[in-house]
C-alpha atoms as a PDB file:
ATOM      1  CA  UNK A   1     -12.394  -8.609 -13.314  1.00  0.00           C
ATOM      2  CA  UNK A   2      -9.143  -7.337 -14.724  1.00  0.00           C
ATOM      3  CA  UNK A   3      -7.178  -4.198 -13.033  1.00  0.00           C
ATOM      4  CA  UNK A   4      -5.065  -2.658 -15.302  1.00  0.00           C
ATOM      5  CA  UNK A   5      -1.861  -0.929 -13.708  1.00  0.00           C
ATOM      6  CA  UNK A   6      -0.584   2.118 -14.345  1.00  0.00           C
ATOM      7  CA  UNK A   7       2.635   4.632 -13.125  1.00  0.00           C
ATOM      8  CA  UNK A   8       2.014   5.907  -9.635  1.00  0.00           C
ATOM      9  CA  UNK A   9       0.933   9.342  -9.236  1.00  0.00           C
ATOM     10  CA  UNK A  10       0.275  11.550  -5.953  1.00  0.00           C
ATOM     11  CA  UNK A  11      -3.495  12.899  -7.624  1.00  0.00           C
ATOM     12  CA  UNK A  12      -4.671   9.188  -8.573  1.00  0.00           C
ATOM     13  CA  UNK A  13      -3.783   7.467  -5.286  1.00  0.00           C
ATOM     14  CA  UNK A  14      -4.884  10.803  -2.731  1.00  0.00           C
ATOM     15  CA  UNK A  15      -7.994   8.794  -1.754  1.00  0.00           C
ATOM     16  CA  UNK A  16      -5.427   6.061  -0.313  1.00  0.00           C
ATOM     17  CA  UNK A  17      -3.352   8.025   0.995  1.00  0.00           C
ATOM     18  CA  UNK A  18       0.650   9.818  -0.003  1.00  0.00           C
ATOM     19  CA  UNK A  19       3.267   9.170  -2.320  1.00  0.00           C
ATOM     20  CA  UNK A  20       6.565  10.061  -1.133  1.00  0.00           C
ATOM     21  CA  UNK A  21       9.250  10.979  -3.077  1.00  0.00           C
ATOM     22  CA  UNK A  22      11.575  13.702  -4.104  1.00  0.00           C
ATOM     23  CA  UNK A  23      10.565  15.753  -7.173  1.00  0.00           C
ATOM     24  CA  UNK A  24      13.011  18.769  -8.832  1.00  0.00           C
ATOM     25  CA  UNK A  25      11.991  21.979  -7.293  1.00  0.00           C
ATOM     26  CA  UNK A  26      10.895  20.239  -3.919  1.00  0.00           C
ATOM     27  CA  UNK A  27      12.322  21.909  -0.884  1.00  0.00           C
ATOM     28  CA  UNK A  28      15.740  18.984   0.168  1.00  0.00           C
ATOM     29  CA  UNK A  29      13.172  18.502   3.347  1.00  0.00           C
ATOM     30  CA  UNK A  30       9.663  17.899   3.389  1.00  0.00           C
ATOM     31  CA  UNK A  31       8.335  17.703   7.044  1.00  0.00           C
ATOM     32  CA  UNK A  32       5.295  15.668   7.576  1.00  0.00           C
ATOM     33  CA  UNK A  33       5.491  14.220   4.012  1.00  0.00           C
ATOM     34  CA  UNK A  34       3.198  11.441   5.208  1.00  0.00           C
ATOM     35  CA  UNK A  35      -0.714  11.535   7.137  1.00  0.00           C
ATOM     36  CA  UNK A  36       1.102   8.804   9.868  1.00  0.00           C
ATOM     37  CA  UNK A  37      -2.242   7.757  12.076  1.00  0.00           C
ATOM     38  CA  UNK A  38      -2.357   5.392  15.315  1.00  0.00           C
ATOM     39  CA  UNK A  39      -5.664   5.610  17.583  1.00  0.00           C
ATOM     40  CA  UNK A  40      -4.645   2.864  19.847  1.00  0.00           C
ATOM     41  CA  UNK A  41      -2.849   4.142  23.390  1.00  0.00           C
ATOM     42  CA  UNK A  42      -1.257   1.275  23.325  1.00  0.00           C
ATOM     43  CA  UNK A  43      -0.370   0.422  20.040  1.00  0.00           C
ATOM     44  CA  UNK A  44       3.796   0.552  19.355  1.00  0.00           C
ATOM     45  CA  UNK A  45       4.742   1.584  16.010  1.00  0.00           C
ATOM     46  CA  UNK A  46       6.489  -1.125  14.390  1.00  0.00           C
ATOM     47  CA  UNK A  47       9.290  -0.189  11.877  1.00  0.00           C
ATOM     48  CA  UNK A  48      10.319  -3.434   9.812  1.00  0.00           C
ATOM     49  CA  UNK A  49      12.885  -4.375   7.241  1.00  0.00           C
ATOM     50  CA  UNK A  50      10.932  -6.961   4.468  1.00  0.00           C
ATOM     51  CA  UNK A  51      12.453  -8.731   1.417  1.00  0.00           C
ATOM     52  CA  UNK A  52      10.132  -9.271  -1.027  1.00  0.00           C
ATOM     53  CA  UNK A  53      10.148 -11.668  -4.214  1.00  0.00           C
ATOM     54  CA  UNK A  54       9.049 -10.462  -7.410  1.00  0.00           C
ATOM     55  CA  UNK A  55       6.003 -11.401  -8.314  1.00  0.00           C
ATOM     56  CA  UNK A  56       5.257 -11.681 -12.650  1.00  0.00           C
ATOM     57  CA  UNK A  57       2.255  -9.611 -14.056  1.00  0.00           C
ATOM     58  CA  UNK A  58      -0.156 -10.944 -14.579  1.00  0.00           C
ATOM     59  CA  UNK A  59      -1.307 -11.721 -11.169  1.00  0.00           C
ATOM     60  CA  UNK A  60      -4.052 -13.153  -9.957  1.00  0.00           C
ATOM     61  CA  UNK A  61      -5.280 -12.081  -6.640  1.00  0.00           C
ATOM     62  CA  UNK A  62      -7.511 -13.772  -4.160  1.00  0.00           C
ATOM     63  CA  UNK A  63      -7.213 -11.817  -0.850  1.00  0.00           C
ATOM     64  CA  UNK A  64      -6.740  -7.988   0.228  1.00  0.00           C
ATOM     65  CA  UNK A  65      -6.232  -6.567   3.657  1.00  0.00           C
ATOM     66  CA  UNK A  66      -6.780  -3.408   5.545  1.00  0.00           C
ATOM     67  CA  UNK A  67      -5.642  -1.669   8.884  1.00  0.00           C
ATOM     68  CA  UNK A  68      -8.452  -0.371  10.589  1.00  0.00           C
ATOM     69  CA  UNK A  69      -6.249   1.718  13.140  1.00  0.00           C
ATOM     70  CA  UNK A  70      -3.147   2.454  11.540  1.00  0.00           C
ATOM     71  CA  UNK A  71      -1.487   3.796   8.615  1.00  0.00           C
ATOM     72  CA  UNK A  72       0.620   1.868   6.825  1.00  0.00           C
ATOM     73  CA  UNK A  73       3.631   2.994   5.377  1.00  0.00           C
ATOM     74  CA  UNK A  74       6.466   1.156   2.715  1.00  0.00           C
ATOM     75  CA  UNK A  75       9.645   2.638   1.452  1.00  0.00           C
ATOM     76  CA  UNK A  76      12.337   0.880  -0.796  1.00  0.00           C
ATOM     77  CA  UNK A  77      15.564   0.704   0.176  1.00  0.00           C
ATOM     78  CA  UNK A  78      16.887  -1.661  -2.529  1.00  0.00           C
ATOM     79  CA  UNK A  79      14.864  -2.871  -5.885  1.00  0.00           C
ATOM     80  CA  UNK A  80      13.020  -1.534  -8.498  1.00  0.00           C
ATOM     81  CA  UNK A  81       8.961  -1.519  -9.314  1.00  0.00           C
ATOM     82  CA  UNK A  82       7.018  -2.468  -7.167  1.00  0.00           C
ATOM     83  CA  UNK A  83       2.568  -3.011  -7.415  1.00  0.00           C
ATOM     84  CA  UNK A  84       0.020  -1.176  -5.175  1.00  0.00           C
ATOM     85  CA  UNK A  85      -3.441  -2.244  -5.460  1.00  0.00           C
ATOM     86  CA  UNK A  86      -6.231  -0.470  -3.341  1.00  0.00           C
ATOM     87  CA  UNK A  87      -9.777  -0.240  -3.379  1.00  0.00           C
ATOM     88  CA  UNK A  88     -11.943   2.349  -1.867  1.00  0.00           C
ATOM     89  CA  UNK A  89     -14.558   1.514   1.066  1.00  0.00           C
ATOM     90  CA  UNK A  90     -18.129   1.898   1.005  1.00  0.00           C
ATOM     91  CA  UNK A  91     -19.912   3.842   3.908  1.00  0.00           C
ATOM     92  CA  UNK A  92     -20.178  -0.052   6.259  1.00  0.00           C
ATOM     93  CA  UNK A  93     -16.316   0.054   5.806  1.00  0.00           C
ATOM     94  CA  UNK A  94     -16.596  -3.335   3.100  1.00  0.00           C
ATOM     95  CA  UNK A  95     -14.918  -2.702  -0.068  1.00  0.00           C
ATOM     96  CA  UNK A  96     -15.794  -1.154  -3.410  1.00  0.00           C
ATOM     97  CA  UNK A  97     -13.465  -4.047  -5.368  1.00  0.00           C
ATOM     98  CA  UNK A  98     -15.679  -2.842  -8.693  1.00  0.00           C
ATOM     99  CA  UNK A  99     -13.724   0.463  -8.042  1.00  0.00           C
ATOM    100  CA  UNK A 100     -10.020  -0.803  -7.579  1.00  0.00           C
ATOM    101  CA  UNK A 101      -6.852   0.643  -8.600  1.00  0.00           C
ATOM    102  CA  UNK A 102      -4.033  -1.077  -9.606  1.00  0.00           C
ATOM    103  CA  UNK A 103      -0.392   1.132  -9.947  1.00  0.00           C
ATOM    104  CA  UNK A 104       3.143   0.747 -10.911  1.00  0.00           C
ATOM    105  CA  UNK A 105       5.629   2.783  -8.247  1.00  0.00           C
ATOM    106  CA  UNK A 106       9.034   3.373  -8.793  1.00  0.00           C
ATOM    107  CA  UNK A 107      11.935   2.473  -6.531  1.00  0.00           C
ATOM    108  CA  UNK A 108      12.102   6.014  -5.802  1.00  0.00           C
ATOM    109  CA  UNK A 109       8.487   6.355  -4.622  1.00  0.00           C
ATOM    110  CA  UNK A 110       7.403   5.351  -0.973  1.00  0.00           C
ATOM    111  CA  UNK A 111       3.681   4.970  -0.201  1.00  0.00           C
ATOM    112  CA  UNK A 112       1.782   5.527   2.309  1.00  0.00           C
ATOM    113  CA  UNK A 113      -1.807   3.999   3.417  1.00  0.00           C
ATOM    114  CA  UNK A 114      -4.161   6.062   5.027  1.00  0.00           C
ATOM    115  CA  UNK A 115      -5.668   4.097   7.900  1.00  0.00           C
ATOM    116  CA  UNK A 116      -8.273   1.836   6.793  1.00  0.00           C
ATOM    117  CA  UNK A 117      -7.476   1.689   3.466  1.00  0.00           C
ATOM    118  CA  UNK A 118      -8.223  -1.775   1.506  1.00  0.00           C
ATOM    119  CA  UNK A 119      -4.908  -3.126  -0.359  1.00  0.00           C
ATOM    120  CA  UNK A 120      -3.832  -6.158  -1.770  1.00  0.00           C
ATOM    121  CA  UNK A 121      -0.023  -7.329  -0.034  1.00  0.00           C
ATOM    122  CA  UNK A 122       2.972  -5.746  -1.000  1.00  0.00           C
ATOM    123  CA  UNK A 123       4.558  -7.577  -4.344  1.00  0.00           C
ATOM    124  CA  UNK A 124       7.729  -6.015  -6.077  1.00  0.00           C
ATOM    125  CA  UNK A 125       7.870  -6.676  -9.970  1.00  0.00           C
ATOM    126  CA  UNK A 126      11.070  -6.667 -11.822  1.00  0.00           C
ATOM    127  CA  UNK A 127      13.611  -7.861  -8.913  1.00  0.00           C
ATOM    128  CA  UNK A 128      13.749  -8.673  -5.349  1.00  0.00           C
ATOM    129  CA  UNK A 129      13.361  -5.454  -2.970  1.00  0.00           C
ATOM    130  CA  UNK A 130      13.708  -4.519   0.505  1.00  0.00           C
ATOM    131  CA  UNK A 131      11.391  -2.209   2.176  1.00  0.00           C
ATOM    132  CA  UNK A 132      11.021  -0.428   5.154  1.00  0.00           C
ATOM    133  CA  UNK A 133       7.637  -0.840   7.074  1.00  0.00           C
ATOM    134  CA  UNK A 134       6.015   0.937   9.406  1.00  0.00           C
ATOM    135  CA  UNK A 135       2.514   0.453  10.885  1.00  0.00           C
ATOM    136  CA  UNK A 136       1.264   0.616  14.770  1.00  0.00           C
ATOM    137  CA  UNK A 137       0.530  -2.576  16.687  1.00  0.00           C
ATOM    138  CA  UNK A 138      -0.555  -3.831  19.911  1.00  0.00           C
ATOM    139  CA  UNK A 139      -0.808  -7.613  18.816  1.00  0.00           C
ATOM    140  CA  UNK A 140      -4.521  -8.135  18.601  1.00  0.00           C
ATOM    141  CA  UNK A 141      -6.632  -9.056  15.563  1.00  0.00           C
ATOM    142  CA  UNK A 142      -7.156  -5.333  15.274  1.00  0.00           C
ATOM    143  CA  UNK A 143      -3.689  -4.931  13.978  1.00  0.00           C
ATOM    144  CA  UNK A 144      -4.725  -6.230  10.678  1.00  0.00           C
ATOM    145  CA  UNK A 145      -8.106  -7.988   8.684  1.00  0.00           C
ATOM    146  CA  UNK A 146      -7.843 -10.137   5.844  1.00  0.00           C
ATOM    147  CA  UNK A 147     -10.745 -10.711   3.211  1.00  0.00           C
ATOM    148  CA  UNK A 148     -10.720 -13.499   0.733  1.00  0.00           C
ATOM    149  CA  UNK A 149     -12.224 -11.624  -2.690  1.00  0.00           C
ATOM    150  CA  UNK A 150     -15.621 -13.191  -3.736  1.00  0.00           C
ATOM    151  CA  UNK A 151     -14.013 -13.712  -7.372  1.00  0.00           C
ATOM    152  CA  UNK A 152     -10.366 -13.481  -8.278  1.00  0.00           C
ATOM    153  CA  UNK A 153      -9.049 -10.276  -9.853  1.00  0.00           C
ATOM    154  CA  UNK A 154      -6.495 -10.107 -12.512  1.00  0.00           C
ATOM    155  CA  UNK A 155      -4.077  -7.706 -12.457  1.00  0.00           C
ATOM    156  CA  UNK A 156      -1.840  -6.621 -15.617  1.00  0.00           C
ATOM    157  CA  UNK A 157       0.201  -3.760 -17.381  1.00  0.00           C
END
């Protein structure tokens, strides 16, 4: 299967969850820009600072992830393009991989998973980038679930 990326836009990624950025005409503040979600008591939101590699399209990749209890939020602070690749769930919660999306953000565009949202990891394109983070934890395997990808998926400009 090949996934063919294209520019971020708020309409085509709604089903994952928010873009975030600033657009001419937007109000200078936005308040509750983003759906944030934790339904763990105990879960501590974890804000983290990650340097990423860039990774050259194409890409081939073999495992996704999802946070069943949290969104999931990235926002550049330094870089350029980065890749988001989701994929909606069926009604059990596995994913539709036949129905995948693969986009192109900006370094001006933050994302924002809603909770349970199937993604591939977070890979910047051009040059190395650091992002801000931020996702609730408690430290148990609920914090996060891998799934290795019955067949690889190639994904290219």
């Amino acid at each position: 299967m090949v996934l063919k990326a294209r520019p971020l836009d708020a309409a085509a990624f709604a089903a994952f969850g928010q873009v975030l950025e600033h657009r001419a005409g937007d109000d200078p503040r936005r308040n509750f820009a983003a759906a944030l979600f934790s339904d763990r008591a105990d879960a501590r939101p974890n804000l983290r600072v990650q340097r990423t590699a860039p990774t050259p399209l194409p890409f081939v990749a073999t495992r996704i992830e999802r946070h069943r209890h949290s969104s999931q939020m990235f926002a550049p602070i330094s870089g350029g393009a980065y890749l988001v690749v989701v994929f909606p769930s069926a009604p059990d919660g596995a994913p539709l991989i036949e129905q995948g999306c693969a986009f192109v953000a900006a370094g001006t565009q933050a994302i924002n998973y809603n909770r349970d949202t199937w993604h591939h990891g977070f890979m910047t394109l051009e040059t190395a980038g650091t992002f801000l983070m931020l996702r609730w934890e408690d430290g148990s395997s609920g914090d996060e679930e891998f799934l290795d990808l019955p067949a690889p998926i190639r994904i290219e400009l």
